[in-house]
PDB file of N, CA and C in Angstrom:
ATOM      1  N   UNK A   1     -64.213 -11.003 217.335  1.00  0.00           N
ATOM      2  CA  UNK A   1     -64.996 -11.510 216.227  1.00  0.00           C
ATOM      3  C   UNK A   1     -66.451 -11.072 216.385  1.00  0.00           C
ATOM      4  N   UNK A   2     -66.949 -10.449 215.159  1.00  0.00           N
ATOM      5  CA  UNK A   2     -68.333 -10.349 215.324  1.00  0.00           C
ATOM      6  C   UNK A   2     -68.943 -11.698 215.122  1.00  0.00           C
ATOM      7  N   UNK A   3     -70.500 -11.041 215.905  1.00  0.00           N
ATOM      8  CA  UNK A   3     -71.508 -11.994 216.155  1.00  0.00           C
ATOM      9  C   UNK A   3     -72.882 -12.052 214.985  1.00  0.00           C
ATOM     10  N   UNK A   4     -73.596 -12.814 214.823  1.00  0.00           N
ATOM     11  CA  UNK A   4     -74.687 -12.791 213.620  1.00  0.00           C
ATOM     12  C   UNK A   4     -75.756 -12.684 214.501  1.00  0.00           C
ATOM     13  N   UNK A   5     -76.662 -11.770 214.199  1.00  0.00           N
ATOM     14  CA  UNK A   5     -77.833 -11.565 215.136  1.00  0.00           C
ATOM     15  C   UNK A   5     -78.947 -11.774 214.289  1.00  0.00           C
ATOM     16  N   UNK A   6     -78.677 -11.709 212.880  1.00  0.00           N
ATOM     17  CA  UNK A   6     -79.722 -11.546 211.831  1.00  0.00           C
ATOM     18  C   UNK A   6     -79.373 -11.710 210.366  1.00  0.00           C
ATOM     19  N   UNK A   7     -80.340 -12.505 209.969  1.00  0.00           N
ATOM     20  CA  UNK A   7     -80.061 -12.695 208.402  1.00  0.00           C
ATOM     21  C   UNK A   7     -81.326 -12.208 207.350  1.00  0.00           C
ATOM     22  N   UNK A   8     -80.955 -11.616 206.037  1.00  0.00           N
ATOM     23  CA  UNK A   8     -81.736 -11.036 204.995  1.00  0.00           C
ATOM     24  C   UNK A   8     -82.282 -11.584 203.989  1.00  0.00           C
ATOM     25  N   UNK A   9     -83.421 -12.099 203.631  1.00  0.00           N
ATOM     26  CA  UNK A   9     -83.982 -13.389 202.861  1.00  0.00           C
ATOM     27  C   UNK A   9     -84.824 -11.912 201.937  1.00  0.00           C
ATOM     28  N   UNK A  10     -84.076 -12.440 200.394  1.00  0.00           N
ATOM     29  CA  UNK A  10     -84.822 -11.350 199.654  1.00  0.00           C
ATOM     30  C   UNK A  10     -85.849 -12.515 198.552  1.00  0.00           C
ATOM     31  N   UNK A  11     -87.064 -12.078 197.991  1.00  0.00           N
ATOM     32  CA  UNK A  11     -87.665 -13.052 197.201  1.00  0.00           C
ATOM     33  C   UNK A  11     -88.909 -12.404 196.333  1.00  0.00           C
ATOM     34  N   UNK A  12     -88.157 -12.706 195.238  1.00  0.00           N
ATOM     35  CA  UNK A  12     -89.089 -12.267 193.973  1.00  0.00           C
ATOM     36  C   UNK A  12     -89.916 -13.213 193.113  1.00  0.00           C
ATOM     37  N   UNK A  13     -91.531 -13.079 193.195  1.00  0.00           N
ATOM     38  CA  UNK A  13     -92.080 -13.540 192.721  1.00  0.00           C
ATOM     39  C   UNK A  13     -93.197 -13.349 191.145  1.00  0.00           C
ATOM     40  N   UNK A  14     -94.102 -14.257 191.197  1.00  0.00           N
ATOM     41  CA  UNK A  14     -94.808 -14.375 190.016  1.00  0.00           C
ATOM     42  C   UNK A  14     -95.866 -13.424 190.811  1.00  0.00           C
ATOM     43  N   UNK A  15     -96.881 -12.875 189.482  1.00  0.00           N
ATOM     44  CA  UNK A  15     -97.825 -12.196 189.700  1.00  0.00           C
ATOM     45  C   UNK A  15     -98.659 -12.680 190.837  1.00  0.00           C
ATOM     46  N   UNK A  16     -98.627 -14.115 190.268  1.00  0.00           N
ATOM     47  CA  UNK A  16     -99.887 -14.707 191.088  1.00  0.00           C
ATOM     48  C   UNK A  16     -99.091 -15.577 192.475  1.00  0.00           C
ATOM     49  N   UNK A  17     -97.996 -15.103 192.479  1.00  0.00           N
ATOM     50  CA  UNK A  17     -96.923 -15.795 193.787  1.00  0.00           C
ATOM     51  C   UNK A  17     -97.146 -17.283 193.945  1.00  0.00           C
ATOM     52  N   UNK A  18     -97.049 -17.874 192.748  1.00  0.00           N
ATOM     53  CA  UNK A  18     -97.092 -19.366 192.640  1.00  0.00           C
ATOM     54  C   UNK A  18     -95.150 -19.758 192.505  1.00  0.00           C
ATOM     55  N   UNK A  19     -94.555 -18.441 191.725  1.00  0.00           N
ATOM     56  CA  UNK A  19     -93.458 -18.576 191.514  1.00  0.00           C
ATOM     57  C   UNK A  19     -92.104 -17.924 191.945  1.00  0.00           C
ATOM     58  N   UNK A  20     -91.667 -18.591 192.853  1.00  0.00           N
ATOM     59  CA  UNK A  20     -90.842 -17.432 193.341  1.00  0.00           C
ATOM     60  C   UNK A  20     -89.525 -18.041 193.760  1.00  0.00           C
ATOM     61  N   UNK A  21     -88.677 -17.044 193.859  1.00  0.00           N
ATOM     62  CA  UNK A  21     -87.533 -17.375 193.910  1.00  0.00           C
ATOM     63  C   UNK A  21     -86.196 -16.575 194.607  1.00  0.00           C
ATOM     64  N   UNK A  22     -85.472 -17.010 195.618  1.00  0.00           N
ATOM     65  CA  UNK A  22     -84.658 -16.476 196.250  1.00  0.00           C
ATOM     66  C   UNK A  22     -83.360 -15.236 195.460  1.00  0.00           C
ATOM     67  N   UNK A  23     -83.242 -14.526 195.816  1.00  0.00           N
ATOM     68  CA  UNK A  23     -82.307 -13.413 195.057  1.00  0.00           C
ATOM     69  C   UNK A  23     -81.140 -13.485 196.529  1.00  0.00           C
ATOM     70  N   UNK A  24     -79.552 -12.797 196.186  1.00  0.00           N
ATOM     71  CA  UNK A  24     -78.665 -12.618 196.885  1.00  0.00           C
ATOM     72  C   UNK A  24     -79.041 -11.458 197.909  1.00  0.00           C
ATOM     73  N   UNK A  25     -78.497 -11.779 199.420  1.00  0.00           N
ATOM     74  CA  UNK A  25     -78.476 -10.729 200.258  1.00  0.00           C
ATOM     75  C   UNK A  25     -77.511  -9.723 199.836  1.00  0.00           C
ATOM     76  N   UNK A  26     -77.408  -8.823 200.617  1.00  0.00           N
ATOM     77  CA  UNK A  26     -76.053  -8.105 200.290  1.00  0.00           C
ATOM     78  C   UNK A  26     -75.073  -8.324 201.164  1.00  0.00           C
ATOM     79  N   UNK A  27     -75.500  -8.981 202.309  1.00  0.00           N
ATOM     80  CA  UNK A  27     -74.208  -9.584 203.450  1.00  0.00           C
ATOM     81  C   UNK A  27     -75.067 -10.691 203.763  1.00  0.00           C
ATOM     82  N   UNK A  28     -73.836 -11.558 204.342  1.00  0.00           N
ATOM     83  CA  UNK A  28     -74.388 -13.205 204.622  1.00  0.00           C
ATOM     84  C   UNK A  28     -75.213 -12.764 206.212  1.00  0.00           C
ATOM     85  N   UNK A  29     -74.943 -11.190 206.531  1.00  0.00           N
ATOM     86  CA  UNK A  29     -75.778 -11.662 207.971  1.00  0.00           C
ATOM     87  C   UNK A  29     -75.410 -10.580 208.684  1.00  0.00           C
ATOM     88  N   UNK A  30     -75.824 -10.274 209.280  1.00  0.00           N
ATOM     89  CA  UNK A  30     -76.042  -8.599 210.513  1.00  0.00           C
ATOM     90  C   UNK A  30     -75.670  -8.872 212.116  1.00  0.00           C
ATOM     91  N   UNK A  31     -74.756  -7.787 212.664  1.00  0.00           N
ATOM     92  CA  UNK A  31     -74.633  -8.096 213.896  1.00  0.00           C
ATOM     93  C   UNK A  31     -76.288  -7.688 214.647  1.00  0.00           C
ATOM     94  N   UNK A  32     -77.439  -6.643 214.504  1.00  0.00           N
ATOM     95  CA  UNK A  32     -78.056  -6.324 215.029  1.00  0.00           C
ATOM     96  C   UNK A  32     -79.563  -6.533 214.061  1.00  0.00           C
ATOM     97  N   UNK A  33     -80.636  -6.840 214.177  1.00  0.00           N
ATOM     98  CA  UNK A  33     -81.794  -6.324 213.387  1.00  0.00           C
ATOM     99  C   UNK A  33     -81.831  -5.072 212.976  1.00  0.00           C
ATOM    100  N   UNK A  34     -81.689  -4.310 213.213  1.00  0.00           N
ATOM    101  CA  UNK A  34     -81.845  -2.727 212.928  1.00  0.00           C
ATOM    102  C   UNK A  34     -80.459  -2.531 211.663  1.00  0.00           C
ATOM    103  N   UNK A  35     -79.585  -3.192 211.713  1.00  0.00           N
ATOM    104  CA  UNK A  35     -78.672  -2.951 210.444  1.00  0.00           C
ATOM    105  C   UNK A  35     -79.062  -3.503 209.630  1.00  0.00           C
ATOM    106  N   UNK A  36     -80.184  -4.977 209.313  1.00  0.00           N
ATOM    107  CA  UNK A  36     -80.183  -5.608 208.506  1.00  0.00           C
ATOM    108  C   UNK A  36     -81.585  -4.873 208.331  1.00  0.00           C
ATOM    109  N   UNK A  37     -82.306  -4.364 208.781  1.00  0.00           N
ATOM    110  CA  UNK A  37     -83.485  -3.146 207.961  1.00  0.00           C
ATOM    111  C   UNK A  37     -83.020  -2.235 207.923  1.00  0.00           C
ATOM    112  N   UNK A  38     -82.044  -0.857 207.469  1.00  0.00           N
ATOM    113  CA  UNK A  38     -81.454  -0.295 207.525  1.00  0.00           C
ATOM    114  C   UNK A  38     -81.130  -0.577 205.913  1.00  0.00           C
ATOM    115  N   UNK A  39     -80.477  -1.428 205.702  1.00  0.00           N
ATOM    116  CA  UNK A  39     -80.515  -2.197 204.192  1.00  0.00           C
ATOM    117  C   UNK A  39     -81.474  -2.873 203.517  1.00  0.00           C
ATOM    118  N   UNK A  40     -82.592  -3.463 203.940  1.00  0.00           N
ATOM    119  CA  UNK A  40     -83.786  -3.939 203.488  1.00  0.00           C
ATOM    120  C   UNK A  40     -84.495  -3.050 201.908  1.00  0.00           C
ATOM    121  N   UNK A  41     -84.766  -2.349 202.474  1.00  0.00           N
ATOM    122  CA  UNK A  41     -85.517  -1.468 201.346  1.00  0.00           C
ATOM    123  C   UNK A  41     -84.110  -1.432 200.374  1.00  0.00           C
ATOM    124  N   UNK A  42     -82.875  -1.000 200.035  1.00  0.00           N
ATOM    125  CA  UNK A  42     -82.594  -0.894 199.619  1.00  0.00           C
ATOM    126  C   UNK A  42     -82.130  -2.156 198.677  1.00  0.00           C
ATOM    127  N   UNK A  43     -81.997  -3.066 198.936  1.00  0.00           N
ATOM    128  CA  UNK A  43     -81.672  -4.377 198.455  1.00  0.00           C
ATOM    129  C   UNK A  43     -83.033  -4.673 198.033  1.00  0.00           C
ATOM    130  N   UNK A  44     -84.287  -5.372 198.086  1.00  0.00           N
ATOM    131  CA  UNK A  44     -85.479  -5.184 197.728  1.00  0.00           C
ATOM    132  C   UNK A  44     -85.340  -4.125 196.275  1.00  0.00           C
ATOM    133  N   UNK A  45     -85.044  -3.104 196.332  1.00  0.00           N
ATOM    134  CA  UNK A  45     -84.871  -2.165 194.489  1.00  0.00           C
ATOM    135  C   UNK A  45     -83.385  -2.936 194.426  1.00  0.00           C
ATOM    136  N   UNK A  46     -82.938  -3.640 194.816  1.00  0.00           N
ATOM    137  CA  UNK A  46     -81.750  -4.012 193.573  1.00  0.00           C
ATOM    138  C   UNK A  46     -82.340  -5.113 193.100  1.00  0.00           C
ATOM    139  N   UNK A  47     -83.616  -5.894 193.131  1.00  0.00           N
ATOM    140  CA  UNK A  47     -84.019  -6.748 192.169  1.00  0.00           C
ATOM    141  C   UNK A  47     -84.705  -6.159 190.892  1.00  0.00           C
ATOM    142  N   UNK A  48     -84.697  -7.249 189.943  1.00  0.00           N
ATOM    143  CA  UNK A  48     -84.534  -6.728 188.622  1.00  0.00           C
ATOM    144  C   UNK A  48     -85.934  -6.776 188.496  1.00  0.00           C
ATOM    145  N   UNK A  49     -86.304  -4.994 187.577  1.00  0.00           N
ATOM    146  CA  UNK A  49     -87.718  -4.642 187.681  1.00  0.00           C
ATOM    147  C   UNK A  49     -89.002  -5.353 186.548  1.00  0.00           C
ATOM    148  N   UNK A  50     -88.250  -6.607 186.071  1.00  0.00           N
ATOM    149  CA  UNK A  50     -88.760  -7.397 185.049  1.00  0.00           C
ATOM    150  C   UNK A  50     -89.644  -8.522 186.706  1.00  0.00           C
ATOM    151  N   UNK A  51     -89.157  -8.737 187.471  1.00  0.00           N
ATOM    152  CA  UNK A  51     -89.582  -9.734 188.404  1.00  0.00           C
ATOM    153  C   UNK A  51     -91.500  -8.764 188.826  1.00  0.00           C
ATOM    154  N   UNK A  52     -92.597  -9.446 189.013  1.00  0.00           N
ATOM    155  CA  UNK A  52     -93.688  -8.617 189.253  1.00  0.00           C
ATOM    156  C   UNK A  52     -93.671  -8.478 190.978  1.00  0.00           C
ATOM    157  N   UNK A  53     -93.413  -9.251 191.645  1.00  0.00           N
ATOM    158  CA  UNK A  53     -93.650  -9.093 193.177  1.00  0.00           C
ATOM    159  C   UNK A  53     -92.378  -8.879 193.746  1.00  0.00           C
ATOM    160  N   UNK A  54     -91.582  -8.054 194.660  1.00  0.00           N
ATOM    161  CA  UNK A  54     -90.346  -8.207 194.996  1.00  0.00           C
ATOM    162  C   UNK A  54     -90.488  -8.442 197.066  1.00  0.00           C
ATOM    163  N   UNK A  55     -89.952  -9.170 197.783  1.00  0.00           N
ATOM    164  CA  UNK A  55     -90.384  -8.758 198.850  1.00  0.00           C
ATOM    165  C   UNK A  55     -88.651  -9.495 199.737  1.00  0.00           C
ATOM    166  N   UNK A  56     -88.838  -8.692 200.895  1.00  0.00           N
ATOM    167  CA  UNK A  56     -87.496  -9.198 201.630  1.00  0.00           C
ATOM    168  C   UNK A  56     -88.312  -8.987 203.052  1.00  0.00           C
ATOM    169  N   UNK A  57     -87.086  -9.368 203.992  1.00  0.00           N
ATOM    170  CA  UNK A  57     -87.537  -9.636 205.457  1.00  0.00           C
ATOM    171  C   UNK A  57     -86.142  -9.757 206.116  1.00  0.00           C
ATOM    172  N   UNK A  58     -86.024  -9.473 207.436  1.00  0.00           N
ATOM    173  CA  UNK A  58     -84.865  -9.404 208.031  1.00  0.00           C
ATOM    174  C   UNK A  58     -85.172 -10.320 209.273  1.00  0.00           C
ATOM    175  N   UNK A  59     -85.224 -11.406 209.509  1.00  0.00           N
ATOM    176  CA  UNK A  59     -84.471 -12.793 210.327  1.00  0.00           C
ATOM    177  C   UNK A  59     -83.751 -12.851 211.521  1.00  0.00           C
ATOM    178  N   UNK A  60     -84.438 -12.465 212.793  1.00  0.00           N
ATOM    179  CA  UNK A  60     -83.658 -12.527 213.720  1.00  0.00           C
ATOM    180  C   UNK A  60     -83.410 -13.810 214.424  1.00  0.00           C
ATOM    181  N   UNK A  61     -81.792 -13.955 214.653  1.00  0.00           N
ATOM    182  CA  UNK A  61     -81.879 -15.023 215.216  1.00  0.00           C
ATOM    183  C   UNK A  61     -80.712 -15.251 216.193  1.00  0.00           C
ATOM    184  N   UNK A  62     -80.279 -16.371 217.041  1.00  0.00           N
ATOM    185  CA  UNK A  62     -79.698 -16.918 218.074  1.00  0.00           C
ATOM    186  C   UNK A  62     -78.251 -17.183 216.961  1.00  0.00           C
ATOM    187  N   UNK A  63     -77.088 -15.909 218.036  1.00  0.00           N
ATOM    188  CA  UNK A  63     -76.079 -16.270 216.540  1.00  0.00           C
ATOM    189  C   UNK A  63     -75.084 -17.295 216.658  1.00  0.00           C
ATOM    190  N   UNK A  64     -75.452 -18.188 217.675  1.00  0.00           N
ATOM    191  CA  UNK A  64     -74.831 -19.427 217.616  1.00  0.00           C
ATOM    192  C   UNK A  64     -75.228 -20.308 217.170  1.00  0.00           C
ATOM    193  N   UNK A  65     -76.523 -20.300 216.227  1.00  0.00           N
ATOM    194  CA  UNK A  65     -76.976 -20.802 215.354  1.00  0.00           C
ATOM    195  C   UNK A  65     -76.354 -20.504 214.129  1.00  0.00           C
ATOM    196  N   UNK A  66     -75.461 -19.276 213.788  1.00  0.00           N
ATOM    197  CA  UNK A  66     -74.713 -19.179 212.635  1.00  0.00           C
ATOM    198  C   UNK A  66     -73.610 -20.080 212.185  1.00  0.00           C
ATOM    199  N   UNK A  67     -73.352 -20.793 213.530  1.00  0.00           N
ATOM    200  CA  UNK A  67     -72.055 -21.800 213.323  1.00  0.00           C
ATOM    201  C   UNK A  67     -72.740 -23.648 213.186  1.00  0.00           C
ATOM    202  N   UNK A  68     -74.104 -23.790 213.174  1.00  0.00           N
ATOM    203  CA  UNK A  68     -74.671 -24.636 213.217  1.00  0.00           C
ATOM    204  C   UNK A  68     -75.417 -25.359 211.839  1.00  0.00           C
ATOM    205  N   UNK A  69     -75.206 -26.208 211.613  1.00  0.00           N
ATOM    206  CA  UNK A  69     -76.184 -26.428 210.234  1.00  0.00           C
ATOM    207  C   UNK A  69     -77.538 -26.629 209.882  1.00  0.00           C
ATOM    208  N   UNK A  70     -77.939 -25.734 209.717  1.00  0.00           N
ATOM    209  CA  UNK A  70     -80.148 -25.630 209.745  1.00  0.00           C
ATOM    210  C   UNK A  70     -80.406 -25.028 207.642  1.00  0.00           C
ATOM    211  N   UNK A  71     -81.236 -25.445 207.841  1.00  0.00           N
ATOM    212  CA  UNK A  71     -81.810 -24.602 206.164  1.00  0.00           C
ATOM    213  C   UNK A  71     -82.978 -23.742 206.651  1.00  0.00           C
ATOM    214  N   UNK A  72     -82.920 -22.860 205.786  1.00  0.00           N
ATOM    215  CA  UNK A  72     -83.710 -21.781 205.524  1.00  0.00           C
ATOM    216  C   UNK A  72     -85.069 -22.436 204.865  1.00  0.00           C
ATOM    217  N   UNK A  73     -86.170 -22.641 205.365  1.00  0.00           N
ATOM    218  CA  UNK A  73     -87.406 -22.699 204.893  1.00  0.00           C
ATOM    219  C   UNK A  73     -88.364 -21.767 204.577  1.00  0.00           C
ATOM    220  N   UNK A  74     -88.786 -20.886 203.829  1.00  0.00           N
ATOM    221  CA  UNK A  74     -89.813 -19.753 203.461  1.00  0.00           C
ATOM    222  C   UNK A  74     -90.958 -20.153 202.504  1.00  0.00           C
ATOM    223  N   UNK A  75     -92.060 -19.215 202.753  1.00  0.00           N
ATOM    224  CA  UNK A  75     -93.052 -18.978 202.178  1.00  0.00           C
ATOM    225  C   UNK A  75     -93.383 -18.198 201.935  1.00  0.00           C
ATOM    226  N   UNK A  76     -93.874 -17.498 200.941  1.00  0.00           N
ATOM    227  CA  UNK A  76     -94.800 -16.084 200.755  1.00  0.00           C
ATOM    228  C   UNK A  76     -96.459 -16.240 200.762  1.00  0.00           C
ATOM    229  N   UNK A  77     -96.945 -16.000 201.529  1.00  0.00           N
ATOM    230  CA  UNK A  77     -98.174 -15.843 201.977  1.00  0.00           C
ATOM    231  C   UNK A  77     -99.166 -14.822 200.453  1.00  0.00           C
ATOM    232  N   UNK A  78     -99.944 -14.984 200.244  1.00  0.00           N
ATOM    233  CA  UNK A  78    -101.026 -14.751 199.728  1.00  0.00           C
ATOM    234  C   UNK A  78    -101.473 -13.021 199.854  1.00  0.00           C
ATOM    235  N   UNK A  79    -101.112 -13.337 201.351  1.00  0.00           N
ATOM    236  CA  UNK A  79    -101.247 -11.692 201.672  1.00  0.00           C
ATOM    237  C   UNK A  79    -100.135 -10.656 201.122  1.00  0.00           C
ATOM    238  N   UNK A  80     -98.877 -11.649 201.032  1.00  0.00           N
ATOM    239  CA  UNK A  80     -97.574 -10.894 200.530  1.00  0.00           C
ATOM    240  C   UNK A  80     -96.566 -10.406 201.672  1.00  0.00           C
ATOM    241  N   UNK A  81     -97.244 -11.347 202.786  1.00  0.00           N
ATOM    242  CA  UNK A  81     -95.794 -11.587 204.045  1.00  0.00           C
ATOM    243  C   UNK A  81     -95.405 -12.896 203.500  1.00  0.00           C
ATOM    244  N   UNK A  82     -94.155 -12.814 204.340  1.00  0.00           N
ATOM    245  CA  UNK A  82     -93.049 -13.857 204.303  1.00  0.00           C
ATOM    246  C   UNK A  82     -92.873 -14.880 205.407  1.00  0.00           C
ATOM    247  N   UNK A  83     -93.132 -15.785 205.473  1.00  0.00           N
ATOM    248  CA  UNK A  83     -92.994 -16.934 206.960  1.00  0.00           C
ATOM    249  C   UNK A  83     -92.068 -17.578 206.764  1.00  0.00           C
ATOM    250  N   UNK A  84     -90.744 -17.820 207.281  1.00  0.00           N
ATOM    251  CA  UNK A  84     -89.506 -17.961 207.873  1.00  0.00           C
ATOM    252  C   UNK A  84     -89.371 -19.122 208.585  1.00  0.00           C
ATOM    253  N   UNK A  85     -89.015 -20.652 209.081  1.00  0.00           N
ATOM    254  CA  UNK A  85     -88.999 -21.001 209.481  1.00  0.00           C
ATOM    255  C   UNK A  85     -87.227 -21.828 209.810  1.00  0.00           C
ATOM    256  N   UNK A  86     -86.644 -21.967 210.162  1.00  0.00           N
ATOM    257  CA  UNK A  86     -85.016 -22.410 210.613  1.00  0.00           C
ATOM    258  C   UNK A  86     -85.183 -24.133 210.805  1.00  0.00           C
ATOM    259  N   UNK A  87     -84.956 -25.080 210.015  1.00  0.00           N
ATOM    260  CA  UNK A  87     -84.634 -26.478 210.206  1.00  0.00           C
ATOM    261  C   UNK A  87     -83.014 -26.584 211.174  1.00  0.00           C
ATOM    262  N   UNK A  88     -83.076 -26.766 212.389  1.00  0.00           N
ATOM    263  CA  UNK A  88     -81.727 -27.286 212.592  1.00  0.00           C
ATOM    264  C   UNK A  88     -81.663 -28.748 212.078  1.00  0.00           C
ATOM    265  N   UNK A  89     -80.528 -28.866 211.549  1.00  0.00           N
ATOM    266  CA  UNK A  89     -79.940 -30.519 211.317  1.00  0.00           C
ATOM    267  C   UNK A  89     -79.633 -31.365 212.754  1.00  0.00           C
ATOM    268  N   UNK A  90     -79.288 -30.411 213.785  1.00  0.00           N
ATOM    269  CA  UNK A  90     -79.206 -31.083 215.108  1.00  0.00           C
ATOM    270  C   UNK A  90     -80.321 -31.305 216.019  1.00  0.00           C
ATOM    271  N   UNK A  91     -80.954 -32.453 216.229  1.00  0.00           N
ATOM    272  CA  UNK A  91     -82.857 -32.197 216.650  1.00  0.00           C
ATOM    273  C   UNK A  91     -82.573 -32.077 218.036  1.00  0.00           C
ATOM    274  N   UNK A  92     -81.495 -31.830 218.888  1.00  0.00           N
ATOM    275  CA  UNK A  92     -81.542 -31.364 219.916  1.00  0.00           C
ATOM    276  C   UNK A  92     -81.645 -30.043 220.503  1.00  0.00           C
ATOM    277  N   UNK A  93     -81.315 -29.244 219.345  1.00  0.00           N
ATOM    278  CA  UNK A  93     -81.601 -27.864 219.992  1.00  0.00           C
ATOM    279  C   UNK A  93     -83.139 -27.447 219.385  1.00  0.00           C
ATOM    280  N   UNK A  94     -83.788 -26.819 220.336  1.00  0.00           N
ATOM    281  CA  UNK A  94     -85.261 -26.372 220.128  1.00  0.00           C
ATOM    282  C   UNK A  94     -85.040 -25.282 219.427  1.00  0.00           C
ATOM    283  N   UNK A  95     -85.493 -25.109 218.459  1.00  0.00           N
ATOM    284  CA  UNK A  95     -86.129 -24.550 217.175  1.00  0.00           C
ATOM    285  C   UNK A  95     -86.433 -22.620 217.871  1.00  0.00           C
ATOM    286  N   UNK A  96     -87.263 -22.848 218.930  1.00  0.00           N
ATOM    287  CA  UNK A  96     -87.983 -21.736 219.633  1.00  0.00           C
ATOM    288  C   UNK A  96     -86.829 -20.936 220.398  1.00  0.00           C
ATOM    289  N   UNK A  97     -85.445 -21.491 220.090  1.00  0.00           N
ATOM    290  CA  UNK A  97     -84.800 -21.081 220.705  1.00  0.00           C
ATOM    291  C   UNK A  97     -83.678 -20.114 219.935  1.00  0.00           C
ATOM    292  N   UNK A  98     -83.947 -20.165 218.600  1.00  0.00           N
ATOM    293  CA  UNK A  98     -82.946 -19.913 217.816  1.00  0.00           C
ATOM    294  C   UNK A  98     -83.475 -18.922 216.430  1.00  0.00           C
ATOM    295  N   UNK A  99     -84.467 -18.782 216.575  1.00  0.00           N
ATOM    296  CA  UNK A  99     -85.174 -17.757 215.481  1.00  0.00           C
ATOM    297  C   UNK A  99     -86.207 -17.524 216.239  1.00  0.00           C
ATOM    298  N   UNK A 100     -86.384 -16.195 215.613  1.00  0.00           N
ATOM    299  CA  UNK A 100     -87.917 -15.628 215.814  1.00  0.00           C
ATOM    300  C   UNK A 100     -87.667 -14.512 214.442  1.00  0.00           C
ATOM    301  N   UNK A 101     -89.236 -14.850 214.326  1.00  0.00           N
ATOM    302  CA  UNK A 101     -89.720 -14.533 212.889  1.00  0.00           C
ATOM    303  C   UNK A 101     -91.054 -13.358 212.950  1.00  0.00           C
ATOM    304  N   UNK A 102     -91.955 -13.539 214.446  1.00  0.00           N
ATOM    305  CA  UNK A 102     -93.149 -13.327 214.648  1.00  0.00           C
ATOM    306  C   UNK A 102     -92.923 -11.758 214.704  1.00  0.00           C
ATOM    307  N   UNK A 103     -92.207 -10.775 214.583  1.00  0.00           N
ATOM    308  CA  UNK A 103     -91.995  -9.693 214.959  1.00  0.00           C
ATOM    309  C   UNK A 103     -93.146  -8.926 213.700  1.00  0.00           C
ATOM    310  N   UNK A 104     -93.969  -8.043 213.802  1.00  0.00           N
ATOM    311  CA  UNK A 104     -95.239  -7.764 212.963  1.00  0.00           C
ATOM    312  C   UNK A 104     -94.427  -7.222 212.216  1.00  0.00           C
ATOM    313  N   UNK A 105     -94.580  -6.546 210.801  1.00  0.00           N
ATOM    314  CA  UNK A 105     -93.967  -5.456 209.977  1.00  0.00           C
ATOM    315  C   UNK A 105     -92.164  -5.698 210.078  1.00  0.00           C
ATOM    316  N   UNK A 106     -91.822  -6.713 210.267  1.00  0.00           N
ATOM    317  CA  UNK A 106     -90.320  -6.853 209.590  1.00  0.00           C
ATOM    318  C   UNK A 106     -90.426  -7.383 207.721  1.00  0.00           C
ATOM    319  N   UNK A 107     -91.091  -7.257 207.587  1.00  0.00           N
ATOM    320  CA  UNK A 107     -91.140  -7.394 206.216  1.00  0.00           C
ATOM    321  C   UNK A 107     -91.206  -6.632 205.301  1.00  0.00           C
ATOM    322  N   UNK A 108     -90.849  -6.285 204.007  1.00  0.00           N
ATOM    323  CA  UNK A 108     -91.401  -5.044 202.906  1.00  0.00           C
ATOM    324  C   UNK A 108     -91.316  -5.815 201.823  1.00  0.00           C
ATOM    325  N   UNK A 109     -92.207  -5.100 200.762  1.00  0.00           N
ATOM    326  CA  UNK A 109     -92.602  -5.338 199.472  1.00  0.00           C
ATOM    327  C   UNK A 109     -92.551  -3.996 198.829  1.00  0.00           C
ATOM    328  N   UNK A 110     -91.803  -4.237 197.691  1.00  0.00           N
ATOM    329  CA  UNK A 110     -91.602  -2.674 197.237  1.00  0.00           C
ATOM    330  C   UNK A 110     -92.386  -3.045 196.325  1.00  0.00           C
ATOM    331  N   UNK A 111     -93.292  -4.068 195.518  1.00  0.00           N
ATOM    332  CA  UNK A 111     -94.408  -4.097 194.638  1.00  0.00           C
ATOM    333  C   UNK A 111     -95.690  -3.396 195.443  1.00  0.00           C
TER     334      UNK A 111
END
């Protein structure tokens, strides 16, 4: 059985990025980072060119956290990065242990 190493958070916003809104990955999730940017740019142009800001990011994370129940928390920054954060529902496992987000330039904006 494969393993989830990484997940693809795509998100298209308002001019002024007050408004924005999650679009479909093209897979629920990547065995490696490098497959899930590999597809990035390309998923990023499958949003619809009526949206003004388009931006995605590729999510590395602890893939035994894939079998665990957490939500996806995001933001789009001002600057037009993306901040990522993983809620586990279980408050025993540390957070720091199961995502990392901080990696510089995992992000693109094809606006």
């Amino acid at each position: 059985m494969e393993h989830i190493a990484a997940f693809m958070l795509l998100i298209a916003c308002s001019e002024d990025l007050q408004a924005c809104k999650e679009y479909p990955a093209p897979a629920i999730g990547y065995e490696t980072v490098e497959q899930c940017q590999v597809e990035l740019t390309p998923a990023i142009r499958t949003i619809p060119a009526d949206e003004a800001k388009s931006f995605g990011k590729c999510v590395e994370i602890d893939p035994a956290l894939f079998y665990e129940d957490a939500e996806i928390v995001w933001d789009v920054t001002q600057q037009g990065g993306i901040e990522v954060t993983l809620e586990v529902v279980n408050p025993h496992m540390a957070l720091q242990s199961v995502a990392s987000v901080d990696r510089p330039g995992t992000y693109n904006s094809v606006n």
